[in-house]
PDB file of N, CA and C in Angstrom:
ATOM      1  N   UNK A   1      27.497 -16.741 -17.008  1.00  0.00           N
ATOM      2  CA  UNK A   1      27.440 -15.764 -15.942  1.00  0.00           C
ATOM      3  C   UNK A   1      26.647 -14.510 -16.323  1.00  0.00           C
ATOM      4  N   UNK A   2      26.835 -14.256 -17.599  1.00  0.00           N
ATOM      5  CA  UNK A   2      25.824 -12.514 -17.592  1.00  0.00           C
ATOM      6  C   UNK A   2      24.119 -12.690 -17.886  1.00  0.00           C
ATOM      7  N   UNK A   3      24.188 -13.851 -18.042  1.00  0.00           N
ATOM      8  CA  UNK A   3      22.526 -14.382 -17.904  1.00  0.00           C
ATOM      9  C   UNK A   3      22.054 -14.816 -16.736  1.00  0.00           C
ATOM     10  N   UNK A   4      22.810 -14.799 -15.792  1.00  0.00           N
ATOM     11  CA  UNK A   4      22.580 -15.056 -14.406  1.00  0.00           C
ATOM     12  C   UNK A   4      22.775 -13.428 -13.745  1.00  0.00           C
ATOM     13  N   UNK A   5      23.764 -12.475 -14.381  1.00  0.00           N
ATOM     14  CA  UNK A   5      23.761 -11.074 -13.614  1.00  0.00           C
ATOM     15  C   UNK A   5      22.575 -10.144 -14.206  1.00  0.00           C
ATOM     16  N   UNK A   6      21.986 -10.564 -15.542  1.00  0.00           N
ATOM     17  CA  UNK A   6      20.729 -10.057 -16.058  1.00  0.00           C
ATOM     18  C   UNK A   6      19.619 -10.553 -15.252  1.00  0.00           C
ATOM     19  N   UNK A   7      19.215 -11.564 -14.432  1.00  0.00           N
ATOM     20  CA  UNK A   7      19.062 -12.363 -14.138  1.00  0.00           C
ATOM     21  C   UNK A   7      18.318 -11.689 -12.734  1.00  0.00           C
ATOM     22  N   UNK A   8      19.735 -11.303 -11.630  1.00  0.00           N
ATOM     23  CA  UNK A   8      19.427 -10.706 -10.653  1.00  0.00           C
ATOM     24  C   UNK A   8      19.061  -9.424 -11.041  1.00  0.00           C
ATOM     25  N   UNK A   9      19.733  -8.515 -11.783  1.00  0.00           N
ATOM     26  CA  UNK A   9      19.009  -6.936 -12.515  1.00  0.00           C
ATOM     27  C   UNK A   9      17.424  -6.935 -12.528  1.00  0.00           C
ATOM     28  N   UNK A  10      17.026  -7.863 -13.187  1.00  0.00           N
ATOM     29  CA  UNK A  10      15.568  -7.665 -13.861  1.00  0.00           C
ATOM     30  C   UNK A  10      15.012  -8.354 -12.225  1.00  0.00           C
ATOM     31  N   UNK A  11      15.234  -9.194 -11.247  1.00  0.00           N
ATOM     32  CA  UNK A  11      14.600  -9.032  -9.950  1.00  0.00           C
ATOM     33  C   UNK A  11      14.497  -8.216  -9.146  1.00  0.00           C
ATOM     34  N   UNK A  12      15.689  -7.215  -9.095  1.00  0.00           N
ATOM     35  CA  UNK A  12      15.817  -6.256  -8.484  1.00  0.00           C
ATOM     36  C   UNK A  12      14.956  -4.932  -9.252  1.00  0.00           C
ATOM     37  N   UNK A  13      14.535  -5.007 -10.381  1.00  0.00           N
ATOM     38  CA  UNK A  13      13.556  -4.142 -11.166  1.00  0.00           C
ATOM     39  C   UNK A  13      12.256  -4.491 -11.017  1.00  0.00           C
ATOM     40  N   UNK A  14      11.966  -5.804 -10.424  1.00  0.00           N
ATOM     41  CA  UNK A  14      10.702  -5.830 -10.484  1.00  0.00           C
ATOM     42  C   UNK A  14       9.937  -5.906  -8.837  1.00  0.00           C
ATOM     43  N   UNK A  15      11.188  -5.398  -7.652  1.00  0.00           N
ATOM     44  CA  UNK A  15      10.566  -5.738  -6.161  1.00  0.00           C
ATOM     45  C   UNK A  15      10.566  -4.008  -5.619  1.00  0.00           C
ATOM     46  N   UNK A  16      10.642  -3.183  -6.384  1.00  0.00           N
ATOM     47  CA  UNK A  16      10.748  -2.130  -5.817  1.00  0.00           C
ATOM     48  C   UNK A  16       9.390  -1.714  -5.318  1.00  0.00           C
ATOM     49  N   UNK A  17       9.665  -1.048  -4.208  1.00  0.00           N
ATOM     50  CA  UNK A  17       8.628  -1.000  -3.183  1.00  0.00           C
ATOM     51  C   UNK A  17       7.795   0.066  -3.300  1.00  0.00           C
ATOM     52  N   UNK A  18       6.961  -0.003  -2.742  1.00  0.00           N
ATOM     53  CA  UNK A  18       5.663   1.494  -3.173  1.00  0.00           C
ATOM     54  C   UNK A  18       4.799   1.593  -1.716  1.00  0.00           C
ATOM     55  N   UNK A  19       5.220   3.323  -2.048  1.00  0.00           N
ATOM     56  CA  UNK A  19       4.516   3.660  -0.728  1.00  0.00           C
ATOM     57  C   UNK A  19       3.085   4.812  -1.399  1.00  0.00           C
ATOM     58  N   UNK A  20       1.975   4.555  -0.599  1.00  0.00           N
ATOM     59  CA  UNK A  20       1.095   5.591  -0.365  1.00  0.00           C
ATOM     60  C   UNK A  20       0.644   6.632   0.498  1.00  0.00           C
ATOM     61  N   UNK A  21       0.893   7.922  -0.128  1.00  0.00           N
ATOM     62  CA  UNK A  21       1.381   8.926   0.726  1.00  0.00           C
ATOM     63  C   UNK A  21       0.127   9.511   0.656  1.00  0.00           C
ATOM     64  N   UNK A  22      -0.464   9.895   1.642  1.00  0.00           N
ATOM     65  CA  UNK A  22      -1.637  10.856   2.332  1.00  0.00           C
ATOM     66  C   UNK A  22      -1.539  11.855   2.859  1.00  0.00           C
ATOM     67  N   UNK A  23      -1.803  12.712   1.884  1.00  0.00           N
ATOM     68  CA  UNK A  23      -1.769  14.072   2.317  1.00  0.00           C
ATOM     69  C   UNK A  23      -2.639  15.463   1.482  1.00  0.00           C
ATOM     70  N   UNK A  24      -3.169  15.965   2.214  1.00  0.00           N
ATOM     71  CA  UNK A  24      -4.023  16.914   1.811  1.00  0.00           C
ATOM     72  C   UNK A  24      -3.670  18.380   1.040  1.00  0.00           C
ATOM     73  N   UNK A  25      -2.715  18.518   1.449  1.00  0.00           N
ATOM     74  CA  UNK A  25      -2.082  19.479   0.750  1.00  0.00           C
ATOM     75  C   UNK A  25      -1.206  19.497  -0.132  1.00  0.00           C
ATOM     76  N   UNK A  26      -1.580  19.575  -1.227  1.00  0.00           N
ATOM     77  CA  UNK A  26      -1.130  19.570  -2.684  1.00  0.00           C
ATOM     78  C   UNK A  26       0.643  20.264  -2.212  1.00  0.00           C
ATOM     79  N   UNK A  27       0.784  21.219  -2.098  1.00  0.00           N
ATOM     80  CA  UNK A  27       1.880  21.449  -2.034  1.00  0.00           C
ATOM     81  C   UNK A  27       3.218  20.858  -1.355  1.00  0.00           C
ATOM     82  N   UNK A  28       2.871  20.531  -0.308  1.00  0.00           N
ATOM     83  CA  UNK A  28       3.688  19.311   0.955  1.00  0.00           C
ATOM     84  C   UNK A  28       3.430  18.023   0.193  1.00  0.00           C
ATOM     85  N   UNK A  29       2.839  17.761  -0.426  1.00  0.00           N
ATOM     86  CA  UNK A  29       2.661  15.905  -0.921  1.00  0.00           C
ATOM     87  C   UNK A  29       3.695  16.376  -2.511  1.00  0.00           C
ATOM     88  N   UNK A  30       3.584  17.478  -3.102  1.00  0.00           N
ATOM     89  CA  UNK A  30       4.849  17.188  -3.647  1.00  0.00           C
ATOM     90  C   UNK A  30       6.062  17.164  -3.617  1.00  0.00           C
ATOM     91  N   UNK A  31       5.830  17.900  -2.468  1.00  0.00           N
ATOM     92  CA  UNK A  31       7.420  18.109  -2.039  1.00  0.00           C
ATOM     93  C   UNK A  31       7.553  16.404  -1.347  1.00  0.00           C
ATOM     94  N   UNK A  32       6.747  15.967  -0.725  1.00  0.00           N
ATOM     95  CA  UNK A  32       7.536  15.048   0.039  1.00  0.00           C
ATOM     96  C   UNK A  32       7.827  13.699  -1.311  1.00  0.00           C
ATOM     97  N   UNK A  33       6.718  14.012  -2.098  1.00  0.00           N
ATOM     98  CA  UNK A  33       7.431  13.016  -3.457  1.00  0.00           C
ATOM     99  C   UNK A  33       8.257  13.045  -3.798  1.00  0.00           C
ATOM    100  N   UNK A  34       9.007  14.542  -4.050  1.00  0.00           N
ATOM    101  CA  UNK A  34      10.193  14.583  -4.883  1.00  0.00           C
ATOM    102  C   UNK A  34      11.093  13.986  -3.861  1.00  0.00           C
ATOM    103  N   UNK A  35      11.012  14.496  -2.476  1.00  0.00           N
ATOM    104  CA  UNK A  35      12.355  13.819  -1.740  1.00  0.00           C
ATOM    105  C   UNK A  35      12.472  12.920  -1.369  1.00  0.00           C
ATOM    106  N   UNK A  36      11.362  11.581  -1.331  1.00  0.00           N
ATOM    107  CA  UNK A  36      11.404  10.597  -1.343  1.00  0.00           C
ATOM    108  C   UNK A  36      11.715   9.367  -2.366  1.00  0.00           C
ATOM    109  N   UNK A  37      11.643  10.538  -3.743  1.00  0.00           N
ATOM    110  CA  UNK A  37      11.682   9.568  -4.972  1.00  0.00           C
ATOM    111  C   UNK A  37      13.504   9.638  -5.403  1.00  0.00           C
ATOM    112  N   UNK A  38      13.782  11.441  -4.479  1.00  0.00           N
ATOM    113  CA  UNK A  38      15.241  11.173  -4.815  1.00  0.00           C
ATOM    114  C   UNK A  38      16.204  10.605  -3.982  1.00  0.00           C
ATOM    115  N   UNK A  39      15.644  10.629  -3.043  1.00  0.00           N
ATOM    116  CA  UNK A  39      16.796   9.713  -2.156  1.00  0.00           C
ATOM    117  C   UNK A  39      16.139   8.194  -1.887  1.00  0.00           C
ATOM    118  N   UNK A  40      15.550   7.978  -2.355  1.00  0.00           N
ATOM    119  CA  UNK A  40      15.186   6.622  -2.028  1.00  0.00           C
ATOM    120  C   UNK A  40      15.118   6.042  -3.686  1.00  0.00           C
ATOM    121  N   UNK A  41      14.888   4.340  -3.347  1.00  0.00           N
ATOM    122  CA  UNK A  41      14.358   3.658  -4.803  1.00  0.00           C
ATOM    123  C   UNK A  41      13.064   3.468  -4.552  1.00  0.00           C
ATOM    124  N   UNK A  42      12.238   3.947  -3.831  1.00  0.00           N
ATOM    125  CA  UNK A  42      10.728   3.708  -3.499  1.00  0.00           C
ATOM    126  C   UNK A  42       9.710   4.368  -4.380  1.00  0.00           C
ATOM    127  N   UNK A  43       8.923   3.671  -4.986  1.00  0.00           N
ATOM    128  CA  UNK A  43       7.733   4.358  -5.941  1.00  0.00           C
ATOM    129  C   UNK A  43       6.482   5.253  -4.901  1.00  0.00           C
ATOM    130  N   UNK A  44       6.348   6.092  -5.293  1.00  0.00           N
ATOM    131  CA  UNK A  44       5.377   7.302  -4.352  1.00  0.00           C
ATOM    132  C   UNK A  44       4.081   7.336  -5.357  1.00  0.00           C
ATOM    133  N   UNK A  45       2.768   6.943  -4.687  1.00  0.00           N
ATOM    134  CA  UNK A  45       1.591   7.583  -5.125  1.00  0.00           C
ATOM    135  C   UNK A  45       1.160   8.455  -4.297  1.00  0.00           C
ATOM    136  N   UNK A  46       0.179   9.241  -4.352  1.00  0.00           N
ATOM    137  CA  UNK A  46       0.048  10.380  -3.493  1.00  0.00           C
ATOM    138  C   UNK A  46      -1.775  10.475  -3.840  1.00  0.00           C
ATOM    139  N   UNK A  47      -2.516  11.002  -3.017  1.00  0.00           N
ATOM    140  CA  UNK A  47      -3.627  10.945  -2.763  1.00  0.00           C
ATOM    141  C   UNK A  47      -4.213  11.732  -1.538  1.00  0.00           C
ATOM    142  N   UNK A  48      -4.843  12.880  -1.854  1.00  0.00           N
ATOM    143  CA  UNK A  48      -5.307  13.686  -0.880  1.00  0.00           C
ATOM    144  C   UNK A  48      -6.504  13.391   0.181  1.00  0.00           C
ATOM    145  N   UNK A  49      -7.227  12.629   0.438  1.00  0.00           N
ATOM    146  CA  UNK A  49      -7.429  12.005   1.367  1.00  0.00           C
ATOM    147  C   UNK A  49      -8.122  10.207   1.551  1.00  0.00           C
ATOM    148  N   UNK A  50      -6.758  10.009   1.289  1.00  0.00           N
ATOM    149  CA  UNK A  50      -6.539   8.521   1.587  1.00  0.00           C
ATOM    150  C   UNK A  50      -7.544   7.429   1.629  1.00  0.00           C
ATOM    151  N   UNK A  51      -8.003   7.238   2.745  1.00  0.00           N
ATOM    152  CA  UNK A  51      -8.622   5.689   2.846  1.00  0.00           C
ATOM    153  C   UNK A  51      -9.968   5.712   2.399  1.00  0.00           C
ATOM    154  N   UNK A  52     -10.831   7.015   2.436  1.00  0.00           N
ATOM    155  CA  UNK A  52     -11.832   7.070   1.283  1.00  0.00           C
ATOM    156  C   UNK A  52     -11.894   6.553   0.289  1.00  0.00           C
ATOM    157  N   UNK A  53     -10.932   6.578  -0.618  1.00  0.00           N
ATOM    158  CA  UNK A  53     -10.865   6.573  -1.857  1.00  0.00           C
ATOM    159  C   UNK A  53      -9.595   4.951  -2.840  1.00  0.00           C
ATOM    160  N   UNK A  54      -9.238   4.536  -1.238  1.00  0.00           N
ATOM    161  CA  UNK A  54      -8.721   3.082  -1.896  1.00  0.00           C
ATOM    162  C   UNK A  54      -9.613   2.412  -1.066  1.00  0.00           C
ATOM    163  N   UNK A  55      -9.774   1.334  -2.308  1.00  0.00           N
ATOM    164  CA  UNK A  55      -9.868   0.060  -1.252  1.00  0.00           C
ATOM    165  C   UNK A  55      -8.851  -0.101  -0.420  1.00  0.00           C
ATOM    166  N   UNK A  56      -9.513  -0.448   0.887  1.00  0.00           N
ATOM    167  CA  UNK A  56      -8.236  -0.959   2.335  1.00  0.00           C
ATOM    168  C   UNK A  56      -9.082  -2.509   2.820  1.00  0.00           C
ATOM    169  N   UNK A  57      -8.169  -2.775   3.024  1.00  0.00           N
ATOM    170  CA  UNK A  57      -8.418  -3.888   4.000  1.00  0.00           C
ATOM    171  C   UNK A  57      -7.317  -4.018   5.003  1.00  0.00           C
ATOM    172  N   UNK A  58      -7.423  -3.887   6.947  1.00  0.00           N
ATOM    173  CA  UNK A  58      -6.797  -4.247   7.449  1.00  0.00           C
ATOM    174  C   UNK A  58      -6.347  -5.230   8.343  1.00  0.00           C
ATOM    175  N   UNK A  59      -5.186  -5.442   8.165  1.00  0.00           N
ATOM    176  CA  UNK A  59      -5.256  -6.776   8.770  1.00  0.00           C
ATOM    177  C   UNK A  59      -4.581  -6.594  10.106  1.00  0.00           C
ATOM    178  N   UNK A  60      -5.032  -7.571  11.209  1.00  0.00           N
ATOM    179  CA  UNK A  60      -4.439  -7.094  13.072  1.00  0.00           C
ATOM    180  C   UNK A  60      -5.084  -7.717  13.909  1.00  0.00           C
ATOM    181  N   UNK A  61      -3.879  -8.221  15.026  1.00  0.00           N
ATOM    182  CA  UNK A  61      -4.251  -8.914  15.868  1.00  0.00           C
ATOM    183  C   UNK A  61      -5.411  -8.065  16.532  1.00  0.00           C
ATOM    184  N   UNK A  62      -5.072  -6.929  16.769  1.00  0.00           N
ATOM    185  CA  UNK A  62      -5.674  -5.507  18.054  1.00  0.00           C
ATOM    186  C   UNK A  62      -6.160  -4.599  17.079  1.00  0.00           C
ATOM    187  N   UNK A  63      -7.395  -4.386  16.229  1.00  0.00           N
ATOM    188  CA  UNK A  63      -7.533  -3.653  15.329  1.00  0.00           C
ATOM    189  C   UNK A  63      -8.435  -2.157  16.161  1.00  0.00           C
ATOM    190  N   UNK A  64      -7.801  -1.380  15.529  1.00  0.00           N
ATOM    191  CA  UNK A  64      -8.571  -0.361  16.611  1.00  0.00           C
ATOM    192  C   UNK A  64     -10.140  -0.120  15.932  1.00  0.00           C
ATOM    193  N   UNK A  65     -11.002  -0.768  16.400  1.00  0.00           N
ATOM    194  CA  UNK A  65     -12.458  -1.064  16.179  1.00  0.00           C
ATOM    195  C   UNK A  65     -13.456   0.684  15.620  1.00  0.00           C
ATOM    196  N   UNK A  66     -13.061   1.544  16.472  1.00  0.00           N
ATOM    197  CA  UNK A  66     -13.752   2.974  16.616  1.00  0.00           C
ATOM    198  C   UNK A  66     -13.600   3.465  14.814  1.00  0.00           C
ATOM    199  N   UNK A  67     -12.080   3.282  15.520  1.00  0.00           N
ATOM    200  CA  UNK A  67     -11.272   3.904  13.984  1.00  0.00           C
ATOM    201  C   UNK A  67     -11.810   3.226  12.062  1.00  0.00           C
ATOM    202  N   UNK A  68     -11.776   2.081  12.445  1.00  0.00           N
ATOM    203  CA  UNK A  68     -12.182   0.988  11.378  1.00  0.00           C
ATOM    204  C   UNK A  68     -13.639   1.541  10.862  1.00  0.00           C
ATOM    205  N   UNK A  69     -14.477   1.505  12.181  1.00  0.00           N
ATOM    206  CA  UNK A  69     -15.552   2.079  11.843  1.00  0.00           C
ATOM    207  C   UNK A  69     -16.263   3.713  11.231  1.00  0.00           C
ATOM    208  N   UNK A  70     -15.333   4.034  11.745  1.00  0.00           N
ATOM    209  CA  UNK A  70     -15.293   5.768  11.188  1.00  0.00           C
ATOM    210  C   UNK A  70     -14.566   5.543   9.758  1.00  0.00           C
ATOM    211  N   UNK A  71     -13.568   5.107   9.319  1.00  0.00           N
ATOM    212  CA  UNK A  71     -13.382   5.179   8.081  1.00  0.00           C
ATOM    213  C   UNK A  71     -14.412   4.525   6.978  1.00  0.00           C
ATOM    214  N   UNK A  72     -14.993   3.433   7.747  1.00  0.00           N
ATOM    215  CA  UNK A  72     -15.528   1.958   6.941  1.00  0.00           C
ATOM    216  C   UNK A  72     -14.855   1.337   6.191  1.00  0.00           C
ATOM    217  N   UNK A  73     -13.818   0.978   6.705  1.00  0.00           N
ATOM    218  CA  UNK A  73     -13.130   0.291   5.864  1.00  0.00           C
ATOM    219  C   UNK A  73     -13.111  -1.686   6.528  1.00  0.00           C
ATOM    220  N   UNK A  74     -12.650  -2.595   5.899  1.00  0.00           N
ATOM    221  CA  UNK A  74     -12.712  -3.518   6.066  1.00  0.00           C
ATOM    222  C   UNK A  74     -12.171  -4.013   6.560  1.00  0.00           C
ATOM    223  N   UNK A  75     -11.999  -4.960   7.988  1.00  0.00           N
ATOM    224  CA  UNK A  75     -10.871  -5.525   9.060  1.00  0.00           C
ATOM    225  C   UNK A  75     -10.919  -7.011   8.928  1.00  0.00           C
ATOM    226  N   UNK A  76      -9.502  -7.386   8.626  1.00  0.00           N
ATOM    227  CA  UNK A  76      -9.521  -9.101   9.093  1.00  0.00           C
ATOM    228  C   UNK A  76      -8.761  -9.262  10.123  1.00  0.00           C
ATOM    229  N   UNK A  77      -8.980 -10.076  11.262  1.00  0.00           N
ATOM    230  CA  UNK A  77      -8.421 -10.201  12.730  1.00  0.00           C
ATOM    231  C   UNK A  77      -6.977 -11.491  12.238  1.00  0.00           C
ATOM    232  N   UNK A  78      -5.989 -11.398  12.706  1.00  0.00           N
ATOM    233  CA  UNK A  78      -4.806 -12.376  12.246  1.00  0.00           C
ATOM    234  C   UNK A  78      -4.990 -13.055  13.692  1.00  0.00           C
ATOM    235  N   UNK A  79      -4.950 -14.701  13.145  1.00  0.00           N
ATOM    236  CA  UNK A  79      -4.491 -14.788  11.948  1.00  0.00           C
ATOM    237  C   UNK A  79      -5.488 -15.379  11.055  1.00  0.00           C
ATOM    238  N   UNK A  80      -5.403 -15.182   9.991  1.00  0.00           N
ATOM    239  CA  UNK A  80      -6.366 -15.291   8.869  1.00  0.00           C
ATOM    240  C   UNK A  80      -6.319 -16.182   7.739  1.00  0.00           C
ATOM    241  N   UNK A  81      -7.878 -16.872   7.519  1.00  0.00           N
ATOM    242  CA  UNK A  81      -7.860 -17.605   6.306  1.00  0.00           C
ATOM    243  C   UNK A  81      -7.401 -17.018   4.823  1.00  0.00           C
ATOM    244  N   UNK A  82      -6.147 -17.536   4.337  1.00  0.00           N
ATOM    245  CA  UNK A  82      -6.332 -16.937   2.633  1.00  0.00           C
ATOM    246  C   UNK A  82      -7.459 -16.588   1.672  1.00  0.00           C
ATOM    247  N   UNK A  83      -7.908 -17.631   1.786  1.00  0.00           N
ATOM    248  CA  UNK A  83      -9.389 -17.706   1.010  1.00  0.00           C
ATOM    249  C   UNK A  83     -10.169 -17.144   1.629  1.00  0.00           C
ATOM    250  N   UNK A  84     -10.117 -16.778   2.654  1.00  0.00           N
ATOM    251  CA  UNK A  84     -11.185 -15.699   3.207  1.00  0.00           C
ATOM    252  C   UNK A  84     -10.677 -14.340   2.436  1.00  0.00           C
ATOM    253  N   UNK A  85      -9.673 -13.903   3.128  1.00  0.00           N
ATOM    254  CA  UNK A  85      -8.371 -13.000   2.796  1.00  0.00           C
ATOM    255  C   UNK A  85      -8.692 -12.303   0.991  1.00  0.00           C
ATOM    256  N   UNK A  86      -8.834 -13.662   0.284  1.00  0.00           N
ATOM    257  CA  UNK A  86      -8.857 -13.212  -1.693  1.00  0.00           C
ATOM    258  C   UNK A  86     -10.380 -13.125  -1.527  1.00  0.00           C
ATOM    259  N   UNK A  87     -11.181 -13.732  -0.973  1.00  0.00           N
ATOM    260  CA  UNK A  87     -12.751 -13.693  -0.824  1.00  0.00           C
ATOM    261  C   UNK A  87     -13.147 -11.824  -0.757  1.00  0.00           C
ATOM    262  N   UNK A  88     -12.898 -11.707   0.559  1.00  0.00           N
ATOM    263  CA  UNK A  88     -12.560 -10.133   0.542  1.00  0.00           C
ATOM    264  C   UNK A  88     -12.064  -9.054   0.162  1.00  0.00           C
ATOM    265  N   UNK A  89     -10.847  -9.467  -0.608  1.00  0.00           N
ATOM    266  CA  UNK A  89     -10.287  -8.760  -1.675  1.00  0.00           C
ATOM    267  C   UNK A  89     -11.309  -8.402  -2.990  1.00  0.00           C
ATOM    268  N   UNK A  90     -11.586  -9.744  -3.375  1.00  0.00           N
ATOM    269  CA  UNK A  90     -12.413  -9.805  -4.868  1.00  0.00           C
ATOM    270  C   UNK A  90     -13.823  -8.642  -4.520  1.00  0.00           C
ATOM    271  N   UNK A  91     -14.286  -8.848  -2.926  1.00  0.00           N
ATOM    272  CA  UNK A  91     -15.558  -8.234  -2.967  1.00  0.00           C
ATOM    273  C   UNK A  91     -15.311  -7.076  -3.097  1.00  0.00           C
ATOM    274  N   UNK A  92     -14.502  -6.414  -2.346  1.00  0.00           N
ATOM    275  CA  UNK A  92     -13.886  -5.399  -1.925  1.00  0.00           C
ATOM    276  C   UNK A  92     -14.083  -4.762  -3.976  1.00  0.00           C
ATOM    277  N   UNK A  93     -13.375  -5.399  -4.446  1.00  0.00           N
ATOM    278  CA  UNK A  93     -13.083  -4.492  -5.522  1.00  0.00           C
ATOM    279  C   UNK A  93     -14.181  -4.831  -6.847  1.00  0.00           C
ATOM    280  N   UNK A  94     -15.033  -5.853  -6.769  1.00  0.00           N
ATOM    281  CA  UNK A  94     -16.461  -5.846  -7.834  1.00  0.00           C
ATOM    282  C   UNK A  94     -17.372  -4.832  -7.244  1.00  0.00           C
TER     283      UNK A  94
END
């Protein structure tokens, strides 16, 4: 039994969730870290203006086209090939 309750521990250590927080002002993006990191189990990165600066790819039935294009970021329409899906990923990031 305690190799089975180590078991669930170390799954539950390894699904914790992560959010990316966008926000421009240094001062409000820490604050909202700290209160998100203390009341929640959620991992916080923070990044002052966002989709510039990650790779994105989005995925959507209804992708709002204008928007996509003003950022330039990359759209796949669902539902979608995988191998298209890692195809775009890989380019995305060489």
């Amino acid at each position: 039994m305690p190799d089975e309750n180590n078991q669930r521990l170390e799954n539950k250590k390894t699904s914790i969730k992560t959010i990316l927080l966008v926000e421009d002002d240094s001062v409000i993006a820490e604050l909202l870290i700290q209160m998100i990191t203390q009341e929640t189990h959620y991992q916080v990165f923070s990044v002052p203006d966002g989709l510039e600066r990650v790779p994105t790819i989005m995925l959507s039935v209804n992708a709002p086209l204008q928007e996509i294009k003003r950022r330039k970021i990359m759209c796949m329409r669902k539902p979608f090939d995988m191998y298209k899906l890692l195809e775009t990923i890989h380019k995305l990031l060489v």
